[in-house]
C-alpha atoms as a PDB file:
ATOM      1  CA  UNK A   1     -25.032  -0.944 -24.098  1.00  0.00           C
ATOM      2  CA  UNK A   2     -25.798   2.557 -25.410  1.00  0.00           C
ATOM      3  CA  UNK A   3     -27.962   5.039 -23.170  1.00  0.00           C
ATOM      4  CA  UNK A   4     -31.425   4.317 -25.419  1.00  0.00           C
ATOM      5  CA  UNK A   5     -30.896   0.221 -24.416  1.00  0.00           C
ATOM      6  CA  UNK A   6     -30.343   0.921 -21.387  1.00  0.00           C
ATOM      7  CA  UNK A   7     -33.552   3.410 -20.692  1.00  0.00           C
ATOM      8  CA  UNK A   8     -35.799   0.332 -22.347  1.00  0.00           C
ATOM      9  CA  UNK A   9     -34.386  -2.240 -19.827  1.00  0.00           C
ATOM     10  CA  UNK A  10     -34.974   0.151 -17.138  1.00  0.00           C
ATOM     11  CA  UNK A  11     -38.601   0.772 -18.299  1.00  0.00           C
ATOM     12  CA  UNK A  12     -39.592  -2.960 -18.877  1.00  0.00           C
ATOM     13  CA  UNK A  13     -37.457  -3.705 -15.512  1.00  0.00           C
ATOM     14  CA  UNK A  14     -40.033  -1.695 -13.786  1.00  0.00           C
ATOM     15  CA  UNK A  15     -43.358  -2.529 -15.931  1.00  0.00           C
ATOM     16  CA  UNK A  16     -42.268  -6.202 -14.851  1.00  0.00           C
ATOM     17  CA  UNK A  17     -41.503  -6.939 -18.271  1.00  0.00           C
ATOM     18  CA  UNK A  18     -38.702  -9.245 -17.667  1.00  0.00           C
ATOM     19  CA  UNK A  19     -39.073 -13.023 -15.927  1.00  0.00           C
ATOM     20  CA  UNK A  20     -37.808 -12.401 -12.031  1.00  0.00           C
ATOM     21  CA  UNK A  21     -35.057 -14.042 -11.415  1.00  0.00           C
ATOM     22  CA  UNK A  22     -34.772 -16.003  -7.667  1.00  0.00           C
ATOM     23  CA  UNK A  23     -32.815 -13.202  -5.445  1.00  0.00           C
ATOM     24  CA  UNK A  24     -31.380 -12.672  -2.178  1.00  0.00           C
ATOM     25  CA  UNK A  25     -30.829  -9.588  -0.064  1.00  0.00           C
ATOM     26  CA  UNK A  26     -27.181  -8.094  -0.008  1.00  0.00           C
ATOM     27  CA  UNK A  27     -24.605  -8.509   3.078  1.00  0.00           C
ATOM     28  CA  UNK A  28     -23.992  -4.592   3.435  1.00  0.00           C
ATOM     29  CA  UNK A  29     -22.121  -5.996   6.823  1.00  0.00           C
ATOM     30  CA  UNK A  30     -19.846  -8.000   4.109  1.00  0.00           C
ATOM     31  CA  UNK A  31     -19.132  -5.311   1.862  1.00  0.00           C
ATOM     32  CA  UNK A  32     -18.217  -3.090   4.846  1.00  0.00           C
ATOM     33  CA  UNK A  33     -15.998  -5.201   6.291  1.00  0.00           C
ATOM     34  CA  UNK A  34     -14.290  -6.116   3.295  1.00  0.00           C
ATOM     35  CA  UNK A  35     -13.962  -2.605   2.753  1.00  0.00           C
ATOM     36  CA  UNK A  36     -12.290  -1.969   6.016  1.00  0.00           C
ATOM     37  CA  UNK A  37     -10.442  -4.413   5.625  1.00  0.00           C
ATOM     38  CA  UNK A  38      -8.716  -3.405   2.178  1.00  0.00           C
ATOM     39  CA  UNK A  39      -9.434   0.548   1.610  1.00  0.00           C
ATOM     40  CA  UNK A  40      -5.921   0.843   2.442  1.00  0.00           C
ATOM     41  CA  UNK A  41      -4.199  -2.120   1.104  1.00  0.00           C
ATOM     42  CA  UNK A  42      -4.813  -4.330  -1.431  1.00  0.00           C
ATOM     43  CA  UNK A  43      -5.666  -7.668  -1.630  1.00  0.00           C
ATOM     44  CA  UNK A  44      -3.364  -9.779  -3.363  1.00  0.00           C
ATOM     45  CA  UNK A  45      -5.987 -11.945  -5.436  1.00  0.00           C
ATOM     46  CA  UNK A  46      -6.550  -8.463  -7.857  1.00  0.00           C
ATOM     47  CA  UNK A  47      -4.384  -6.850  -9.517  1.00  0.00           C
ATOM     48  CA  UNK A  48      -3.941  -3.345  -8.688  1.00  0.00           C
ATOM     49  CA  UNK A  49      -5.185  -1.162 -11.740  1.00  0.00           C
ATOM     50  CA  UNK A  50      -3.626   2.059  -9.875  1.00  0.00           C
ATOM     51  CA  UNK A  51      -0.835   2.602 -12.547  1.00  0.00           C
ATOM     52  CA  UNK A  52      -3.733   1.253 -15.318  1.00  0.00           C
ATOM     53  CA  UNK A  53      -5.565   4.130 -15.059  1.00  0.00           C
ATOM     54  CA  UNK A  54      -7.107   4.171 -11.164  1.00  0.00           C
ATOM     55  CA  UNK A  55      -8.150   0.770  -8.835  1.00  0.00           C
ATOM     56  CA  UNK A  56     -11.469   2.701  -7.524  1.00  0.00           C
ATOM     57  CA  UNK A  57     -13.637   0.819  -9.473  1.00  0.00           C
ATOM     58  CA  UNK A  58     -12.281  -2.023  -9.607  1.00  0.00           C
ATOM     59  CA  UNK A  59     -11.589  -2.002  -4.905  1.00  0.00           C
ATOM     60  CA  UNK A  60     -15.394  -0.887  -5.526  1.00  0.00           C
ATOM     61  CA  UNK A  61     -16.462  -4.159  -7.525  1.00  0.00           C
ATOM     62  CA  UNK A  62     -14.586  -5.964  -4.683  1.00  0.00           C
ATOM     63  CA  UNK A  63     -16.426  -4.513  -1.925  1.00  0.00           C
ATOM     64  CA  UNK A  64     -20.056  -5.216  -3.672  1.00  0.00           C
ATOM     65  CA  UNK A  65     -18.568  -8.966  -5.121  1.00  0.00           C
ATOM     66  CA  UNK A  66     -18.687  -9.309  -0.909  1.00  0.00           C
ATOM     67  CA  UNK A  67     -21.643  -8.425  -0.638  1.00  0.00           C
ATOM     68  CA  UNK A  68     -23.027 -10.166  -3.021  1.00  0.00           C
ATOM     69  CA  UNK A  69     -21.321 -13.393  -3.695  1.00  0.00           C
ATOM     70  CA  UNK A  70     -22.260 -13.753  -7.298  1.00  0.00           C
ATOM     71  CA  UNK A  71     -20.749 -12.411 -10.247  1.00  0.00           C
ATOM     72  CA  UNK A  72     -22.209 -12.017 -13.941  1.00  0.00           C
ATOM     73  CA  UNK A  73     -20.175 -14.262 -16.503  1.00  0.00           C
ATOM     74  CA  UNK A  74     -21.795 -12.834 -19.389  1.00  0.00           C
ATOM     75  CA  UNK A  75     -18.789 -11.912 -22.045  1.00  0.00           C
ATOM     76  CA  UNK A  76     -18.223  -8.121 -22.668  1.00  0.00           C
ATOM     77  CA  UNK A  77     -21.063  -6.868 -20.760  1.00  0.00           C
ATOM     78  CA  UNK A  78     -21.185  -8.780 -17.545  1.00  0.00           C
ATOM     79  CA  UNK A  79     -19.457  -8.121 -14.408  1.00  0.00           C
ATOM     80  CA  UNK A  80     -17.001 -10.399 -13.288  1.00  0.00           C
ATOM     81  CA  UNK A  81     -13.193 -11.114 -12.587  1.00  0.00           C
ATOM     82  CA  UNK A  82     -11.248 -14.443 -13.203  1.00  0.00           C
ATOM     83  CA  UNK A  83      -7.449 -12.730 -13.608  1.00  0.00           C
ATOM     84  CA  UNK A  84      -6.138  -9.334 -14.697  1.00  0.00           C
ATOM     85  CA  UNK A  85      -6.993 -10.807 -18.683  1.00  0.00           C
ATOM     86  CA  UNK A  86     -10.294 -12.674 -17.878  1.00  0.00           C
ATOM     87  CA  UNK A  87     -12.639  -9.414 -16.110  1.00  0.00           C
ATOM     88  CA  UNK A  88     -15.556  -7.716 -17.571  1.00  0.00           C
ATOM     89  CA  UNK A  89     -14.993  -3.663 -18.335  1.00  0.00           C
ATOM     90  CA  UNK A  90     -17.511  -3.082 -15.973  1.00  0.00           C
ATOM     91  CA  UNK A  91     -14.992  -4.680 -12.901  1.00  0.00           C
ATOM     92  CA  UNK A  92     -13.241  -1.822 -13.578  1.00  0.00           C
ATOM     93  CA  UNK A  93     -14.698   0.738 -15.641  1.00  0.00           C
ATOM     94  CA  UNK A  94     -16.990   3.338 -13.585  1.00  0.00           C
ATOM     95  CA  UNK A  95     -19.374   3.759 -16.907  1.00  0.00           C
ATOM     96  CA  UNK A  96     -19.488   0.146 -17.356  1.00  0.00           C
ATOM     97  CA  UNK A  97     -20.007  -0.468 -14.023  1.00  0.00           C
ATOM     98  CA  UNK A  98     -22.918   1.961 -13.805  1.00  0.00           C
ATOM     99  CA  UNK A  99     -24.577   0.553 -16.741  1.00  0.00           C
ATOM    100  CA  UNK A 100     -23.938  -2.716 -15.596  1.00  0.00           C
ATOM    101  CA  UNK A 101     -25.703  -2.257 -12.313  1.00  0.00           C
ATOM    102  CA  UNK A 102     -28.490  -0.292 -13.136  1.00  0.00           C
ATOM    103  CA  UNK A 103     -29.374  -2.209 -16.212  1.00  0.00           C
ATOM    104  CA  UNK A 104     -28.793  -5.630 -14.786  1.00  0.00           C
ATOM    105  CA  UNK A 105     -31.383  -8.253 -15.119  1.00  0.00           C
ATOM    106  CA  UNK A 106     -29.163 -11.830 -15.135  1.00  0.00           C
ATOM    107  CA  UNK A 107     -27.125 -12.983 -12.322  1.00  0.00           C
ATOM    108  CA  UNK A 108     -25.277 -10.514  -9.696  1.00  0.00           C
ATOM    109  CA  UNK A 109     -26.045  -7.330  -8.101  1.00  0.00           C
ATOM    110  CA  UNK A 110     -29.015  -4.520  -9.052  1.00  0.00           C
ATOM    111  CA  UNK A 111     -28.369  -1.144  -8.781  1.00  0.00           C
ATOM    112  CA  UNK A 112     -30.772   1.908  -8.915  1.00  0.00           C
ATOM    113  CA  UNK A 113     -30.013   5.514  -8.968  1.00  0.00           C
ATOM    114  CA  UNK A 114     -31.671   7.426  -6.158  1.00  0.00           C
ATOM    115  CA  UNK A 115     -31.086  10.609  -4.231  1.00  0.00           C
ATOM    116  CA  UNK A 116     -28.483  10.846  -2.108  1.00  0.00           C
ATOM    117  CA  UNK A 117     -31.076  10.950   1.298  1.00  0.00           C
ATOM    118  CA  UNK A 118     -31.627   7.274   0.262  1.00  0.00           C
ATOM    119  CA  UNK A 119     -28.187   5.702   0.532  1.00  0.00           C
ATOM    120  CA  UNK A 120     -27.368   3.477   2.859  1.00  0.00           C
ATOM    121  CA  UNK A 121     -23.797   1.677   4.216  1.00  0.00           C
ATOM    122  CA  UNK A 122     -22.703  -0.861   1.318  1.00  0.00           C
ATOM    123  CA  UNK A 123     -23.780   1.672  -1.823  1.00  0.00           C
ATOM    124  CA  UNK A 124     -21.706   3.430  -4.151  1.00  0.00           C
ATOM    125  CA  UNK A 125     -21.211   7.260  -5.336  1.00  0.00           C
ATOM    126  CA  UNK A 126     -19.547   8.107  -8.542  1.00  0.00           C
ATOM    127  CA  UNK A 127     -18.374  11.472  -9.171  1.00  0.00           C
ATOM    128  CA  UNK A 128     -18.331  13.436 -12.199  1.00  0.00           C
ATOM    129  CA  UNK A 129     -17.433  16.450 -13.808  1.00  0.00           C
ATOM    130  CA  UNK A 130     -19.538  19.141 -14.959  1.00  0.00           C
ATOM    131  CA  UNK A 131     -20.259  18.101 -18.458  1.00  0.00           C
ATOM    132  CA  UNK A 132     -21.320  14.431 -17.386  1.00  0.00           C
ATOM    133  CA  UNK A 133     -18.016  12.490 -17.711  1.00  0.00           C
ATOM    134  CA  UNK A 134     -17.679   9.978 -14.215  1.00  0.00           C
ATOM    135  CA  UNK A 135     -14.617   9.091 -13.145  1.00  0.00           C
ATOM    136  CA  UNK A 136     -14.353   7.845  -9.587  1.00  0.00           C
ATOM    137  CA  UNK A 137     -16.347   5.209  -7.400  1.00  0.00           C
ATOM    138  CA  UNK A 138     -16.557   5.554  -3.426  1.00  0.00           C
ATOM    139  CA  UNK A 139     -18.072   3.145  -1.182  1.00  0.00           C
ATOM    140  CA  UNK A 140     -20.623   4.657   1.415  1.00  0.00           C
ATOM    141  CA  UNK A 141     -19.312   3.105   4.826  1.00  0.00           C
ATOM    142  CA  UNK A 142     -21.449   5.444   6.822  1.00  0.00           C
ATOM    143  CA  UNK A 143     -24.345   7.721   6.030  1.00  0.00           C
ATOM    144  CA  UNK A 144     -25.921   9.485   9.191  1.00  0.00           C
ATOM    145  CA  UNK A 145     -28.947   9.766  10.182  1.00  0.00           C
ATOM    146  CA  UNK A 146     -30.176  11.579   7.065  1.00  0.00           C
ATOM    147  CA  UNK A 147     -27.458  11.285   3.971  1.00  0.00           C
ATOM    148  CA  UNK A 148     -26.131  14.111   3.065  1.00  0.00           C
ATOM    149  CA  UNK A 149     -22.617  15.446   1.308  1.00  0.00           C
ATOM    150  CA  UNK A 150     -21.771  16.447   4.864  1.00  0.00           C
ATOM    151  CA  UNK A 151     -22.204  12.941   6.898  1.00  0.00           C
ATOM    152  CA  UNK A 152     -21.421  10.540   4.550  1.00  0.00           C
ATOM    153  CA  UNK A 153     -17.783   8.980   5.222  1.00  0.00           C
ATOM    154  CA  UNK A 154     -16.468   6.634   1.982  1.00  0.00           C
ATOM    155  CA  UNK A 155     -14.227   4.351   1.753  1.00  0.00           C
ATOM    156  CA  UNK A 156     -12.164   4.087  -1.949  1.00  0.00           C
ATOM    157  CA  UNK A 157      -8.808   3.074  -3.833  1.00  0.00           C
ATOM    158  CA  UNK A 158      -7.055   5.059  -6.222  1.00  0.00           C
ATOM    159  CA  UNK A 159      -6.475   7.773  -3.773  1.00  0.00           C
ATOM    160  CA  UNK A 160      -6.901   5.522  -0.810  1.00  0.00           C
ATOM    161  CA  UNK A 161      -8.930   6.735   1.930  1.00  0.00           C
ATOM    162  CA  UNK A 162     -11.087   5.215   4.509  1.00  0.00           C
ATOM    163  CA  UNK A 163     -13.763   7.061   6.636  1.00  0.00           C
ATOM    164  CA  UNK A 164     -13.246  10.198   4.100  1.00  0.00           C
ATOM    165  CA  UNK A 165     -16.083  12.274   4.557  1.00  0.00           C
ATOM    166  CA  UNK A 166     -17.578  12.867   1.206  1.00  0.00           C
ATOM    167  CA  UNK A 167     -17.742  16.741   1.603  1.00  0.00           C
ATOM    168  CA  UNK A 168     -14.101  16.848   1.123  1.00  0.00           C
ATOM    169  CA  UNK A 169     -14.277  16.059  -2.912  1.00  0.00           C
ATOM    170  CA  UNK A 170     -14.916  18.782  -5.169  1.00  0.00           C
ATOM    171  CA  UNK A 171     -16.711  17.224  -8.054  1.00  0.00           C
ATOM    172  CA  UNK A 172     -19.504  19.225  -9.517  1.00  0.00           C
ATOM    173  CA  UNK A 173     -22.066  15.618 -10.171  1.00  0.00           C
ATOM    174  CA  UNK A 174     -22.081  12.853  -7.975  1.00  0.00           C
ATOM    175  CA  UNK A 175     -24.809   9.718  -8.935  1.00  0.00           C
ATOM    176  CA  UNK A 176     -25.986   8.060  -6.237  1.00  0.00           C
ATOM    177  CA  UNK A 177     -26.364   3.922  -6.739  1.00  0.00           C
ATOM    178  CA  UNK A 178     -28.227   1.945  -3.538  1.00  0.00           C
ATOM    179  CA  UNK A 179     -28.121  -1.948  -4.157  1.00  0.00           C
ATOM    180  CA  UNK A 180     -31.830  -3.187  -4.477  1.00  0.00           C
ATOM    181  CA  UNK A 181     -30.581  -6.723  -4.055  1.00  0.00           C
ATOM    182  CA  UNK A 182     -28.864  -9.358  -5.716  1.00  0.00           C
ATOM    183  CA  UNK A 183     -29.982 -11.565  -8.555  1.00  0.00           C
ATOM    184  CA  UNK A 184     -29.205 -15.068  -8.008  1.00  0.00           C
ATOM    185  CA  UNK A 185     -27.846 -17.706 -11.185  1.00  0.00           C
END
């Protein structure tokens, strides 16, 4: 989905130009504990994508899938994972995965951008460099009681860390995504 598709669904998304699907809140209490769980392991139903170019995303995609419970089995641009051959690029990819969950309107999770005083346990931050290019995914496991870079601790795999306080990364544009809810099938 190019940027221009992507702004449309967005702006009928919030005209309520789309039929609502039925929906159901998502189990941040899951997603941490799954996260705690694995931040520093893996779990043996993925594959590890470390050596394949990083496992954030993909330990990130785990973490929501907990939280959610429903995946999107739409080919190419859905978000799901079968096996290491059957997965949407947005399991995995953090560009797919952002335009996957912020442009979302079938089954699974709904993402919006917001500032960062609006996350809350169970979101995600994506870091970038200075020209725009993201290439990490964290999972906020605690925020404080106002987010900022400075009480936020994540939780993420590539470089695996748990309870890393987000202040300790040096990327020049993070994107803030809090989970709205989840869209049910």
């Amino acid at each position: 989905m190019d940027e221009a598709q992507h702004r449309i669904i967005k702006d009928r998304k919030s005209k309520g130009g789309f039929f609502s699907m039925p929906q159901k809140s998502y189990d941040r209490p899951a997603a941490l504990a799954y996260a705690r769980k694995w931040a520093l392991g893996r779990n043996p139903a993925f594959l590890d994508f470390e050596n394949l170019g990083g496992d954030c995303t993909n330990f990130i995609s785990q973490c929501v899938y907990a939280g959610s419970g429903v995946m999107n089995f739409t080919p190419t641009f859905g978000w799901y994972y079968r096996s290491p051959s059957s997965r949407a690029p947005a399991w995995t990819g953090v560009d797919f995965f952002y335009n996957f969950m912020t442009g979302n309107n079938g089954p699974g999770p709904v993402m919006e951008e917001v500032p960062i005083f609006r996350l809350l346990p169970g979101d995600v931050i994506q870091l970038g460099t200075q020209e725009g290019q993201f290439y990490h995914s964290l999972l906020v496991i605690r925020t404080g009681p106002i987010p900022t870079r400075d009480s936020i601790l994540i939780a993420t795999h590539t470089y695996d860390a748990y309870l890393r306080p987000l202040n300790t990364y040096d990327a020049p544009r993070m994107r803030f995504l809090h989970v709205k809810h989840v869209n049910l099938p």
